[in-house]
Protein backbone atom coordinates (compact mmCIF):
# COMPACT_ATOMS: atom_id res chain seq x y z
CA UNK A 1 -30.48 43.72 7.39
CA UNK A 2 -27.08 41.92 8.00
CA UNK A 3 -27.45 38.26 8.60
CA UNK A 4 -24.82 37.08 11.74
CA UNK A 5 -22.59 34.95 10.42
CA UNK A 6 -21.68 31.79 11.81
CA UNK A 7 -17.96 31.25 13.51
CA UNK A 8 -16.07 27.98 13.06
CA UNK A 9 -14.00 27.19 15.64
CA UNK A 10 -10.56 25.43 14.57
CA UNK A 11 -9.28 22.83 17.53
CA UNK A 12 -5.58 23.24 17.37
CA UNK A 13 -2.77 20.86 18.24
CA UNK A 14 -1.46 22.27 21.55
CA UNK A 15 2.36 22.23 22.65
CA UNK A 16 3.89 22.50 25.74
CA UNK A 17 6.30 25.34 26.06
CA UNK A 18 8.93 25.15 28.87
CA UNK A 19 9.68 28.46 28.59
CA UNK A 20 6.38 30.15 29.25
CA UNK A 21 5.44 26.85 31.38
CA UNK A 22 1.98 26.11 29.39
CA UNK A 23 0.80 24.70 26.31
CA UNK A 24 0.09 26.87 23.36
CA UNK A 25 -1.29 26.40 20.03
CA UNK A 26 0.90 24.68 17.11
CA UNK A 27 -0.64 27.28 14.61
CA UNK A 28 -0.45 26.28 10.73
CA UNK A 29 2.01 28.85 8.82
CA UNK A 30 2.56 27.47 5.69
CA UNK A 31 2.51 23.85 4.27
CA UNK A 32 6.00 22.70 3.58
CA UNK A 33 6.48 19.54 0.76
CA UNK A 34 9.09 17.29 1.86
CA UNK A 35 12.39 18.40 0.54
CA UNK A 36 14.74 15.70 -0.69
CA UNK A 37 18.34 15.94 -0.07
CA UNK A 38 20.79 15.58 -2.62
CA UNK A 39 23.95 13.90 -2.30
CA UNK A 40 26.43 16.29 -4.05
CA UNK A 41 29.50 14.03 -3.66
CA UNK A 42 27.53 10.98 -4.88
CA UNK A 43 26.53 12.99 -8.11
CA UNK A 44 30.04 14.32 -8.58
CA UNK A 45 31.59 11.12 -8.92
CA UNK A 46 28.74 9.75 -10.81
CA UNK A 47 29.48 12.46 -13.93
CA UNK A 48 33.17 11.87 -13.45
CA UNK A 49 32.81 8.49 -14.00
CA UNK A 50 30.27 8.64 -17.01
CA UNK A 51 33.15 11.15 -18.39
CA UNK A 52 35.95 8.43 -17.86
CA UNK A 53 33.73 5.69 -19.58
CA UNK A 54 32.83 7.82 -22.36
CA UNK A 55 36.82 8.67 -23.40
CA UNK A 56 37.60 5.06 -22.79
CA UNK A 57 34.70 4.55 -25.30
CA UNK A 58 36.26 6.87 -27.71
CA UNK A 59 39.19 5.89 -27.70
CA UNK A 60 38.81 2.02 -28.29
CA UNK A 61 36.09 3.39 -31.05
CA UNK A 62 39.04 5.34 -32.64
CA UNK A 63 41.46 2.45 -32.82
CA UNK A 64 38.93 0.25 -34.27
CA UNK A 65 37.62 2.63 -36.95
CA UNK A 66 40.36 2.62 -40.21
């Protein structure tokens, strides 16, 4: 004999939609993490800058080595 299971019943967030004119449900698709945005430009000039500092480097290494 099949026992009846028992149905849980999920309150979801409702939205108004002006386009239909009435709220519907904000249904769950998928959880999203927070994505964090990367500065390209800022990154770009960081590496450029490392580079510059390290031939600087090298080159006052160079004249001080005999």
């Amino acid at each position: 004999m099949k026992q009846k299971k028992e149905t849980k019943f999920v309150n979801l967030k409702m939205e108004f939609n002006p386009g239909t004119q009435k709220y519907e449900p904000i249904l769950p698709l998928k959880k999203v993490k927070n994505k964090i945005e990367v500065d390209w430009k800022f990154i770009i000039t960081l590496i450029i800058a490392i580079i510059i500092l390290l031939g600087i480097l090298l080159i006052t290494l160079k004249n001080y080595l005999p």
